[in-house]
PDB file of N, CA and C in Angstrom:
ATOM      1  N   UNK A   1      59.516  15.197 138.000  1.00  0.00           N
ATOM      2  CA  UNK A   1      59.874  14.630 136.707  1.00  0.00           C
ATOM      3  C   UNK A   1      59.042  15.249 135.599  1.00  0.00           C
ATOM      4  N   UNK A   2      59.639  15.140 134.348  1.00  0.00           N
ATOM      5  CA  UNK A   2      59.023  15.861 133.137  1.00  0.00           C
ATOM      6  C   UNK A   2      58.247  14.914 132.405  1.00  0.00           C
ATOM      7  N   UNK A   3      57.503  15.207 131.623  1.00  0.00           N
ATOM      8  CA  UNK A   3      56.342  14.012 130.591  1.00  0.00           C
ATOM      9  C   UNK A   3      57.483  13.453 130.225  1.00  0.00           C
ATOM     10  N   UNK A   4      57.286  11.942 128.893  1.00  0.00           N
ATOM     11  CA  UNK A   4      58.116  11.626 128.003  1.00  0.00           C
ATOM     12  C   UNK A   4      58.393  12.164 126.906  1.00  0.00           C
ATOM     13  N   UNK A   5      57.163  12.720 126.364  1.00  0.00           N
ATOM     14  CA  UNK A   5      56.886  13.424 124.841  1.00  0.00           C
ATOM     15  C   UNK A   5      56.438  14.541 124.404  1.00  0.00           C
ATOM     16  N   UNK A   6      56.904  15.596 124.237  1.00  0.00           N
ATOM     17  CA  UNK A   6      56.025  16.850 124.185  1.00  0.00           C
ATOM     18  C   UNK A   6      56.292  17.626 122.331  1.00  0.00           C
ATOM     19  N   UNK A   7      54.948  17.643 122.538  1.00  0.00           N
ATOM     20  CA  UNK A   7      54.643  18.255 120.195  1.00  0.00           C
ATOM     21  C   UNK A   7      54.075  19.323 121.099  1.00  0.00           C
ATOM     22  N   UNK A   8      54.763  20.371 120.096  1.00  0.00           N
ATOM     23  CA  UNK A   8      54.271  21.545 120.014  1.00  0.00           C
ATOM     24  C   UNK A   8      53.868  21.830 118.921  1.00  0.00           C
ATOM     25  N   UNK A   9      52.124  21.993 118.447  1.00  0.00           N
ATOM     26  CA  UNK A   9      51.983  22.189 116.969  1.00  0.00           C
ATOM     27  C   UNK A   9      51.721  23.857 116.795  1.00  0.00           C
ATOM     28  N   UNK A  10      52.350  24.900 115.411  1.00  0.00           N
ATOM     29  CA  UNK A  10      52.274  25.543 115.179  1.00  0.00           C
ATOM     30  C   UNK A  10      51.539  25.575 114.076  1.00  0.00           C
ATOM     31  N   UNK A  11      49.910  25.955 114.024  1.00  0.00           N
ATOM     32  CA  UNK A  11      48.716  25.917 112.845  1.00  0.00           C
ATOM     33  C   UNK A  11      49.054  27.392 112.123  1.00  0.00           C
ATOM     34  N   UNK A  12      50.046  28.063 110.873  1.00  0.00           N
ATOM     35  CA  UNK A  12      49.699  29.132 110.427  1.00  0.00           C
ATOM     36  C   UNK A  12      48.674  28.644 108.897  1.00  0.00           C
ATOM     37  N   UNK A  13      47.907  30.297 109.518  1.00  0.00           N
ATOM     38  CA  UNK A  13      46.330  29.965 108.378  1.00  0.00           C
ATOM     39  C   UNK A  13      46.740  30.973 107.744  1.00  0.00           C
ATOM     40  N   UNK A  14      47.156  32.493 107.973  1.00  0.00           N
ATOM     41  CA  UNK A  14      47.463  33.345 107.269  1.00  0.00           C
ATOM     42  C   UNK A  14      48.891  34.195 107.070  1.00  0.00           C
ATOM     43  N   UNK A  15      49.436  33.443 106.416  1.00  0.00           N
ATOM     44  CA  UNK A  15      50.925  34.323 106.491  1.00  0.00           C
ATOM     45  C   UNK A  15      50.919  35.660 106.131  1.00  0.00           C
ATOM     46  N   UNK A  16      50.537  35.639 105.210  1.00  0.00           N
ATOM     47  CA  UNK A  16      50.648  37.133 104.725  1.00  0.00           C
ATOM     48  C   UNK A  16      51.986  37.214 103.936  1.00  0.00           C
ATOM     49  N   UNK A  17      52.672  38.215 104.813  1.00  0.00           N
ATOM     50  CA  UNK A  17      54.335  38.573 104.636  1.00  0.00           C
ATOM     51  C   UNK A  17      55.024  38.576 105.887  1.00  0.00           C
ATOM     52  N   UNK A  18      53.871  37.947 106.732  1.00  0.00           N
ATOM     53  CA  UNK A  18      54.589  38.033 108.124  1.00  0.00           C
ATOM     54  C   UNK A  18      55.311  36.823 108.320  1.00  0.00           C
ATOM     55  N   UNK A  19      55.886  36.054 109.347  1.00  0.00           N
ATOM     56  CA  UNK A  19      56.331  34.910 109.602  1.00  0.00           C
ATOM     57  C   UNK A  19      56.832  34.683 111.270  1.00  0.00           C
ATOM     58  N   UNK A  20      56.573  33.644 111.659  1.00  0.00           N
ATOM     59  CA  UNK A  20      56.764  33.282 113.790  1.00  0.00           C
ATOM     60  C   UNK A  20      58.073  32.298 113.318  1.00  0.00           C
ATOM     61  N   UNK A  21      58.817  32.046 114.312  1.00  0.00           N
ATOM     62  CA  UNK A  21      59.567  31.535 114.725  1.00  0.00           C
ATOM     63  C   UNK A  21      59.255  31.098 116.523  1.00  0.00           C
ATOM     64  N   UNK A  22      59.274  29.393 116.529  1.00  0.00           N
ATOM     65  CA  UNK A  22      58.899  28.724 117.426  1.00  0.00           C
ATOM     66  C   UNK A  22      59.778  28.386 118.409  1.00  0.00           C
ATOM     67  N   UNK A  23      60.112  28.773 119.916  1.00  0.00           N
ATOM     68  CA  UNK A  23      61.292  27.934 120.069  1.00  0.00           C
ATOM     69  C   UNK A  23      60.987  27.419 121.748  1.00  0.00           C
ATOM     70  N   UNK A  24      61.261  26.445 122.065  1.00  0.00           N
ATOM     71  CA  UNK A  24      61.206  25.788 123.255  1.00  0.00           C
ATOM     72  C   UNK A  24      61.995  25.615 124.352  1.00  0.00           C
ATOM     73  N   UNK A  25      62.000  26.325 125.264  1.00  0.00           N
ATOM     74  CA  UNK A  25      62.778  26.144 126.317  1.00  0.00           C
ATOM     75  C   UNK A  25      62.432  25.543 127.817  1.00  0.00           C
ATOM     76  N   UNK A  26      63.364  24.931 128.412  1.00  0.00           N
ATOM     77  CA  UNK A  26      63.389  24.197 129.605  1.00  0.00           C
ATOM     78  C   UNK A  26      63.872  25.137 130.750  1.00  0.00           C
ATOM     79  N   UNK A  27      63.388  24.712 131.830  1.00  0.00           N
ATOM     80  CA  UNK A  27      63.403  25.827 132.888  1.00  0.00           C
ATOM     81  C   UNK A  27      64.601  25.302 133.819  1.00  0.00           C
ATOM     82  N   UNK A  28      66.043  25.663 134.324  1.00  0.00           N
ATOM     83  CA  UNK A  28      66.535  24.987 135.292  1.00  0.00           C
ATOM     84  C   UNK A  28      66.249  25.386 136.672  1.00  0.00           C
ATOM     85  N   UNK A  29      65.981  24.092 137.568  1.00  0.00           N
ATOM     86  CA  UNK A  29      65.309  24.398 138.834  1.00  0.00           C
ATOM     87  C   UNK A  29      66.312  25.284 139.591  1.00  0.00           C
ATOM     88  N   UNK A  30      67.453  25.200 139.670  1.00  0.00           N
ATOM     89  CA  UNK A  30      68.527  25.914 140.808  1.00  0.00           C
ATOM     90  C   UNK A  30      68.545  27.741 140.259  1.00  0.00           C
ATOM     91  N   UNK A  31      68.863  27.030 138.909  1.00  0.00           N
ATOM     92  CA  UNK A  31      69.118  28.740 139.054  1.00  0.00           C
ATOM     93  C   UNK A  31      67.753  29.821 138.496  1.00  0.00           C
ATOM     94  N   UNK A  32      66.412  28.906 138.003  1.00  0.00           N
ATOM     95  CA  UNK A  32      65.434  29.735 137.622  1.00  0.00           C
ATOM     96  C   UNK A  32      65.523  30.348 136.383  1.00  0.00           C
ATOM     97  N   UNK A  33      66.667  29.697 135.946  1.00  0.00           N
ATOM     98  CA  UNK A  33      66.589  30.596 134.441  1.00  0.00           C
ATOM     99  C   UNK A  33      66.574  29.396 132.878  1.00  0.00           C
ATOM    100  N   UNK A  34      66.079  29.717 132.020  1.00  0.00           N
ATOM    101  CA  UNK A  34      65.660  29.273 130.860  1.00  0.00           C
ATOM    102  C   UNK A  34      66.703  29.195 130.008  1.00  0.00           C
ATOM    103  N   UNK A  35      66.743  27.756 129.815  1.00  0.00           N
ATOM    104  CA  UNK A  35      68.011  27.146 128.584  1.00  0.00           C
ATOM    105  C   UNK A  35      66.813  26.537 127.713  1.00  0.00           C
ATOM    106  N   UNK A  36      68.001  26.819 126.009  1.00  0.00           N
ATOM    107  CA  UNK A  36      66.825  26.327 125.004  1.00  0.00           C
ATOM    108  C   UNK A  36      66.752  25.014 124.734  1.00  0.00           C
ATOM    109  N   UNK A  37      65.948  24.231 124.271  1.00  0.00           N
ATOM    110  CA  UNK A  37      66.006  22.796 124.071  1.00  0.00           C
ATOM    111  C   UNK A  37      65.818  22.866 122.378  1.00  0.00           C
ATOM    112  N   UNK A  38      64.879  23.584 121.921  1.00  0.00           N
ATOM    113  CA  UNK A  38      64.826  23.057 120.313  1.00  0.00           C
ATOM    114  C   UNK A  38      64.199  24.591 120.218  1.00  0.00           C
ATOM    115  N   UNK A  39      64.678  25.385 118.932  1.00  0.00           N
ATOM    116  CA  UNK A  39      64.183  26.653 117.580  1.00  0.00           C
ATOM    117  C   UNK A  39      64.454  26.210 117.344  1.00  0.00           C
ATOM    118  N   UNK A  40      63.045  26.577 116.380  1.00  0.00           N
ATOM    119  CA  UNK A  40      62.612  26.409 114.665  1.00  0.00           C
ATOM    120  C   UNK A  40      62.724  26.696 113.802  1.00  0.00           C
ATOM    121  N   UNK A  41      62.635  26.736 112.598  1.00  0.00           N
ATOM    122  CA  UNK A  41      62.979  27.971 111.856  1.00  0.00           C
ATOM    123  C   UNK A  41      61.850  29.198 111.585  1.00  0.00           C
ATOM    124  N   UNK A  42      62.183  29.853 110.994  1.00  0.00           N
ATOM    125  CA  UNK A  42      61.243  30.762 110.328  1.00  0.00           C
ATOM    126  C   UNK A  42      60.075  30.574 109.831  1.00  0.00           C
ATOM    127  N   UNK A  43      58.873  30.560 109.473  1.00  0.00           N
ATOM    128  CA  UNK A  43      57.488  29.647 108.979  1.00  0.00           C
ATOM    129  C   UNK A  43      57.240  30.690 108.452  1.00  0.00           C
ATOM    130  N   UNK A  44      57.131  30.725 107.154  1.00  0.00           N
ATOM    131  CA  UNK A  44      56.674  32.026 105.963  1.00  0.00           C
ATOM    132  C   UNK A  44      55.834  31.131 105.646  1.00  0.00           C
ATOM    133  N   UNK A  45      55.117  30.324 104.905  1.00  0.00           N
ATOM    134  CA  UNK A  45      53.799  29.943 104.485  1.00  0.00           C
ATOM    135  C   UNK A  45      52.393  28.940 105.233  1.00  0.00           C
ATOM    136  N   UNK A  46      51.790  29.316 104.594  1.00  0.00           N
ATOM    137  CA  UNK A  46      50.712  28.475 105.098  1.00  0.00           C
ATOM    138  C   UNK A  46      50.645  27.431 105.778  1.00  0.00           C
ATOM    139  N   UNK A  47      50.979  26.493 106.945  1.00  0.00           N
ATOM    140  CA  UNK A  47      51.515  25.425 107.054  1.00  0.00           C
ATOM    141  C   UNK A  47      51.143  25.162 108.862  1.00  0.00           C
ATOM    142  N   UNK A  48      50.921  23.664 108.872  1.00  0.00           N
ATOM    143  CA  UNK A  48      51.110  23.041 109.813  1.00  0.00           C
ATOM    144  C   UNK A  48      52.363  23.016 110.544  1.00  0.00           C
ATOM    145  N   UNK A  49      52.911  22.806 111.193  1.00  0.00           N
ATOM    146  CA  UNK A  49      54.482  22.760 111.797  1.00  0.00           C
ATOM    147  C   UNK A  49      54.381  21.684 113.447  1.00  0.00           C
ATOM    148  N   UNK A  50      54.788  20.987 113.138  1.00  0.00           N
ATOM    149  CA  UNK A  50      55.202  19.535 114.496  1.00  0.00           C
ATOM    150  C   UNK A  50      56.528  19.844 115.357  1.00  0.00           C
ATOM    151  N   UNK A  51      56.991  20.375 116.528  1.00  0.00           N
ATOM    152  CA  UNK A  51      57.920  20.874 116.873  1.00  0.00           C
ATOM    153  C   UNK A  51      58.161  19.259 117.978  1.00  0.00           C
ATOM    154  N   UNK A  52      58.980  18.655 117.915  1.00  0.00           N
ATOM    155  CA  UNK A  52      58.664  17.466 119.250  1.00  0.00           C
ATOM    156  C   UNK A  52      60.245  16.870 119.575  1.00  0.00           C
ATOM    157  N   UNK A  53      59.769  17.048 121.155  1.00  0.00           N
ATOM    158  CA  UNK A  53      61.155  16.684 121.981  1.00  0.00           C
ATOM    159  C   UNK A  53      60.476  15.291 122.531  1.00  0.00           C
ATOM    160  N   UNK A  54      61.900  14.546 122.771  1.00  0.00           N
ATOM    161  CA  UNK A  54      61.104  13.332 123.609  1.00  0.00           C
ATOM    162  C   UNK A  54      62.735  12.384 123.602  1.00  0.00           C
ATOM    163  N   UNK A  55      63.022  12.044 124.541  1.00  0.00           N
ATOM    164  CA  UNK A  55      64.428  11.163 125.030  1.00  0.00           C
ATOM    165  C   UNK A  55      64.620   9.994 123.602  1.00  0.00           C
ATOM    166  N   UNK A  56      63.809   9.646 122.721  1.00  0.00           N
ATOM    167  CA  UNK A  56      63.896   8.273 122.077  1.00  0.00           C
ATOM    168  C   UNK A  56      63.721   8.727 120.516  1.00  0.00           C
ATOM    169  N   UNK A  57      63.665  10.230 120.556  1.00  0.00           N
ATOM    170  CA  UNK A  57      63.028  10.568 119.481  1.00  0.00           C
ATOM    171  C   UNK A  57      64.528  10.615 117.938  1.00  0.00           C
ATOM    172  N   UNK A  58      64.494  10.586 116.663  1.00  0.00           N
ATOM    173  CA  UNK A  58      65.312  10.776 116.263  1.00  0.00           C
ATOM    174  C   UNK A  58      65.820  12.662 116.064  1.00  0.00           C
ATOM    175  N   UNK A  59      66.742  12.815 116.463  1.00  0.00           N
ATOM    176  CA  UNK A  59      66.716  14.257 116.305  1.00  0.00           C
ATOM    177  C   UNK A  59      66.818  14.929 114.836  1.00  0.00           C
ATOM    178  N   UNK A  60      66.470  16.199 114.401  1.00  0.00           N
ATOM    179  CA  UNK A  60      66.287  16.879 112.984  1.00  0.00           C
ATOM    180  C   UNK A  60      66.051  18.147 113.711  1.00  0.00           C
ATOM    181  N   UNK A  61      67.161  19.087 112.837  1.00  0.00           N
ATOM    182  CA  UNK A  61      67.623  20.453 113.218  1.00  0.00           C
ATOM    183  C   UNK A  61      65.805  21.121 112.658  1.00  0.00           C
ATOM    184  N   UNK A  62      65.537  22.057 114.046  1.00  0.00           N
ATOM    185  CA  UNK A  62      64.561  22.906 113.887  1.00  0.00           C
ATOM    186  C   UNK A  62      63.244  22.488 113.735  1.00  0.00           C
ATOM    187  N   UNK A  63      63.299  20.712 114.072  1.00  0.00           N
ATOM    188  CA  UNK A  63      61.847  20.390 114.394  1.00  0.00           C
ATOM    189  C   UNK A  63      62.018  19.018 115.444  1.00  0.00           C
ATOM    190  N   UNK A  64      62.893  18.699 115.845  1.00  0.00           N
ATOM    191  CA  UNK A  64      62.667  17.323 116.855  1.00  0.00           C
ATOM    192  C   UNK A  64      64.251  17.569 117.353  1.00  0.00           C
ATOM    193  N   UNK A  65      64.063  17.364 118.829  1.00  0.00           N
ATOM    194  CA  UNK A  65      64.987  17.081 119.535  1.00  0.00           C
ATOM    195  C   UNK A  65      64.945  15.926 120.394  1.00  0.00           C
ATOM    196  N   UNK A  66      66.188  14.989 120.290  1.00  0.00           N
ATOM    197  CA  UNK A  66      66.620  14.053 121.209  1.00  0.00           C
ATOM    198  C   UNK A  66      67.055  14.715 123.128  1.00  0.00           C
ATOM    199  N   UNK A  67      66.024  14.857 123.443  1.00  0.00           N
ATOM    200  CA  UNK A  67      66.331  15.168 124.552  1.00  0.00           C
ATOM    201  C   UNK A  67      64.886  14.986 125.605  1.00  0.00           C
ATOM    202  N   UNK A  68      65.419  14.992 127.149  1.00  0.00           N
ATOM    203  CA  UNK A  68      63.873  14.901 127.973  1.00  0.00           C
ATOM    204  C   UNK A  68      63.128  16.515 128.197  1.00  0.00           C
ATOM    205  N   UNK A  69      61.847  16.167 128.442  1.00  0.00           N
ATOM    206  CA  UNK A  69      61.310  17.272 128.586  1.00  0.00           C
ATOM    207  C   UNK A  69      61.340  17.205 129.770  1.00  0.00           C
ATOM    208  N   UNK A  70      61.356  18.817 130.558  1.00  0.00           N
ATOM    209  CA  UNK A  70      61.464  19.183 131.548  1.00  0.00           C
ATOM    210  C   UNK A  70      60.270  19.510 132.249  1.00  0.00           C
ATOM    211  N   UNK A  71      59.981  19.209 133.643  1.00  0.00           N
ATOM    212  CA  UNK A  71      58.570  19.780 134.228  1.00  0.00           C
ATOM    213  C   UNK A  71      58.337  20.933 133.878  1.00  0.00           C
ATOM    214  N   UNK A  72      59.349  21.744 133.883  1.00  0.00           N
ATOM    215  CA  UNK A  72      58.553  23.369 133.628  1.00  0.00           C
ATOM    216  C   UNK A  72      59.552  23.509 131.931  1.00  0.00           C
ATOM    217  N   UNK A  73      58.105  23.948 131.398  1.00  0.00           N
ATOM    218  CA  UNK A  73      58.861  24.431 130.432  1.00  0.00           C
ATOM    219  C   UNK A  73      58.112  25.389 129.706  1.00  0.00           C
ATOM    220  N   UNK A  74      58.890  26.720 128.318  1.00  0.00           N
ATOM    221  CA  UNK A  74      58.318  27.512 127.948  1.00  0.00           C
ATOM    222  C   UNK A  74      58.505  27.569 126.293  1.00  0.00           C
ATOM    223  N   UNK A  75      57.174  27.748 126.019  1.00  0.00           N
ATOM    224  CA  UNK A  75      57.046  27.679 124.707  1.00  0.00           C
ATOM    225  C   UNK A  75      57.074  29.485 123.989  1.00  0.00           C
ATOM    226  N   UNK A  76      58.091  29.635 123.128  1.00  0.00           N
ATOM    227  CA  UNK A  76      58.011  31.247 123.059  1.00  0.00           C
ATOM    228  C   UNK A  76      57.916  31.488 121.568  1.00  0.00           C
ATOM    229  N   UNK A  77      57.058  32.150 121.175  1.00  0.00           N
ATOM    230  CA  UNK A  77      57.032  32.235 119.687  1.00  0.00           C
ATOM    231  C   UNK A  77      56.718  34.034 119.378  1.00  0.00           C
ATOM    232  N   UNK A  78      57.778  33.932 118.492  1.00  0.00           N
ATOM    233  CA  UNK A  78      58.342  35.314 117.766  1.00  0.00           C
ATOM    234  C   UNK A  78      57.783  36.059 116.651  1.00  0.00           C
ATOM    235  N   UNK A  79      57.224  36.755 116.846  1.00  0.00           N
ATOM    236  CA  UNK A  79      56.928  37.150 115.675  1.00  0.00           C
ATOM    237  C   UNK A  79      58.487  37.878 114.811  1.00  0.00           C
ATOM    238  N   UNK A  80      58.728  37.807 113.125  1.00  0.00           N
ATOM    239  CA  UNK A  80      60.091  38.384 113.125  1.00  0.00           C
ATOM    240  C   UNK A  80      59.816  39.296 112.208  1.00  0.00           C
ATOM    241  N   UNK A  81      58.960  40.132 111.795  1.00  0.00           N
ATOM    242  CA  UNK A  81      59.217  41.556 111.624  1.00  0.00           C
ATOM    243  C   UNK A  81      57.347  42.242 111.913  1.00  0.00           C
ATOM    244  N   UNK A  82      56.994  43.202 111.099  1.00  0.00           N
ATOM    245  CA  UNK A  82      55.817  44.005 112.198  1.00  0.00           C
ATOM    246  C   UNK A  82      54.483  43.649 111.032  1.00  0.00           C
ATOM    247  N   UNK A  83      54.691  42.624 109.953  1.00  0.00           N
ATOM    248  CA  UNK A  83      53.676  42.611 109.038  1.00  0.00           C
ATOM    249  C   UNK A  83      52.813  41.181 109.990  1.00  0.00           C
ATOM    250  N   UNK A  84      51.278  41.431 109.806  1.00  0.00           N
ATOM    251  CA  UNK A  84      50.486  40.522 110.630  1.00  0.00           C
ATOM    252  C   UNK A  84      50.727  38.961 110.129  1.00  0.00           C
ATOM    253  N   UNK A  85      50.138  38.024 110.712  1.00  0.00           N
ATOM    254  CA  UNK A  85      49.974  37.265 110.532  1.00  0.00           C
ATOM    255  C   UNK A  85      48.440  36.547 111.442  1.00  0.00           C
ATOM    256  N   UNK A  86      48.147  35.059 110.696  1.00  0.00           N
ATOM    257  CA  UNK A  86      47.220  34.539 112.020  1.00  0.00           C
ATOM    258  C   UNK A  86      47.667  33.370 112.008  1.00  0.00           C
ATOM    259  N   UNK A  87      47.790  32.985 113.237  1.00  0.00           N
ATOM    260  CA  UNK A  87      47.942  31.289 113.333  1.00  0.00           C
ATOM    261  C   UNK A  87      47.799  30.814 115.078  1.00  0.00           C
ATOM    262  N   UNK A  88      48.080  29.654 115.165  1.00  0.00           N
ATOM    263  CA  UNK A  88      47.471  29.620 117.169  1.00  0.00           C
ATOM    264  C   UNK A  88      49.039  28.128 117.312  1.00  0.00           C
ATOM    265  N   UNK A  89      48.740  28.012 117.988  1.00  0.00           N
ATOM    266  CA  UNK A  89      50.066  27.145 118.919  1.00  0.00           C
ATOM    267  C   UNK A  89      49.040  26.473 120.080  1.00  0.00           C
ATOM    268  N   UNK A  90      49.717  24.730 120.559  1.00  0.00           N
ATOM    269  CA  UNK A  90      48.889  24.480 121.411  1.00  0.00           C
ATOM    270  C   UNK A  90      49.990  23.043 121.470  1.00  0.00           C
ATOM    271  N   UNK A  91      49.694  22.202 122.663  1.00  0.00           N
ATOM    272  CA  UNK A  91      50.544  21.534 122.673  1.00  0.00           C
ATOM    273  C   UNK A  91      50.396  19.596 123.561  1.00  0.00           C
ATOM    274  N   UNK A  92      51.058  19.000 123.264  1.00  0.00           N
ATOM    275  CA  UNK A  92      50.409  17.658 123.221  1.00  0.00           C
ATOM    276  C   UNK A  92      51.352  17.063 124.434  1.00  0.00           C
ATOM    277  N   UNK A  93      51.136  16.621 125.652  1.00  0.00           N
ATOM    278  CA  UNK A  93      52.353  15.946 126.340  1.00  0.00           C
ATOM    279  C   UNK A  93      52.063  14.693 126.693  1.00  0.00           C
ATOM    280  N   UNK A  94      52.648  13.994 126.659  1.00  0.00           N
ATOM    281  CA  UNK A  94      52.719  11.966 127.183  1.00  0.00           C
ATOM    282  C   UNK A  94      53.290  12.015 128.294  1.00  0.00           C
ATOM    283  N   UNK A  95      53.119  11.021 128.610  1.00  0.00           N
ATOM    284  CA  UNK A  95      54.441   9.967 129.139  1.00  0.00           C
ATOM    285  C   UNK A  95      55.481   9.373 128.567  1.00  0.00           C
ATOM    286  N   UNK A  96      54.878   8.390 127.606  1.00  0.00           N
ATOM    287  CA  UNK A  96      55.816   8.127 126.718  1.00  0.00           C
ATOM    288  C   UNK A  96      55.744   6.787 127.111  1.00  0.00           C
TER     289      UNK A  96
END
C-alpha cells in the first residue's frame, strides 16, 4: 500500500532565465512502467512551489491531485531550456 499524502516541495532561490518543471509519477506494479499522476507548470521565478497528491485532497490543475499515492513512485523534474538555475526538491509523506 501507498502513504495517504505526499507534498512535493519545489524551493527555487535562483531563476535566472532558467525555469524546472515538476512532475510526479506512479509506478504500475504489472507492467513496471510509469503513468503520470500530477505536472506542474513551468516555475520561472523565485518561488516556493507545494506539488500534493492525496485521495481527499481538493484537486487544482498543476499543483494538487485527487488521487492515491502509490508505493513506488517518481518524482522527475525538468529542466526546460540550457540557462542555469538553483533550487532543491524534497518531499513530505503521511498516512493520512
Amino acid at each position: 500500500n501507498g502513504a495517504g499524502y505526499l507534498d512535493v516541495i519545489l524551493d527555487m532561490t535562483v531563476v535566472g532565465t532558467g525555469s524546472v518543471t515538476v512532475t510526479i509519477n506512479g509506478k504500475d506494479p504489472a507492467s513496471a512502467k510509469y503513468y503520470n499522476i500530477l505536472a506542474g507548470a513551468a516555475v520561472v521565478t523565485n518561488s516556493t512551489n507545494v506539488y500534493r497528491i492525496g485521495i481527499s485532497r481538493t484537486a487544482v490543475v498543476n499543483a494538487t491531485a485527487n488521487d492515491t499515492v502509490p508505493r513506488i513512485f517518481q518524482i522527475v523534474v525538468t529542466a526546460n531550456n540550457v540557462n542555469t538555475a538553483t533550487y532543491s526538491v524534497g518531499y513530505n509523506l503521511s498516512r493520512g
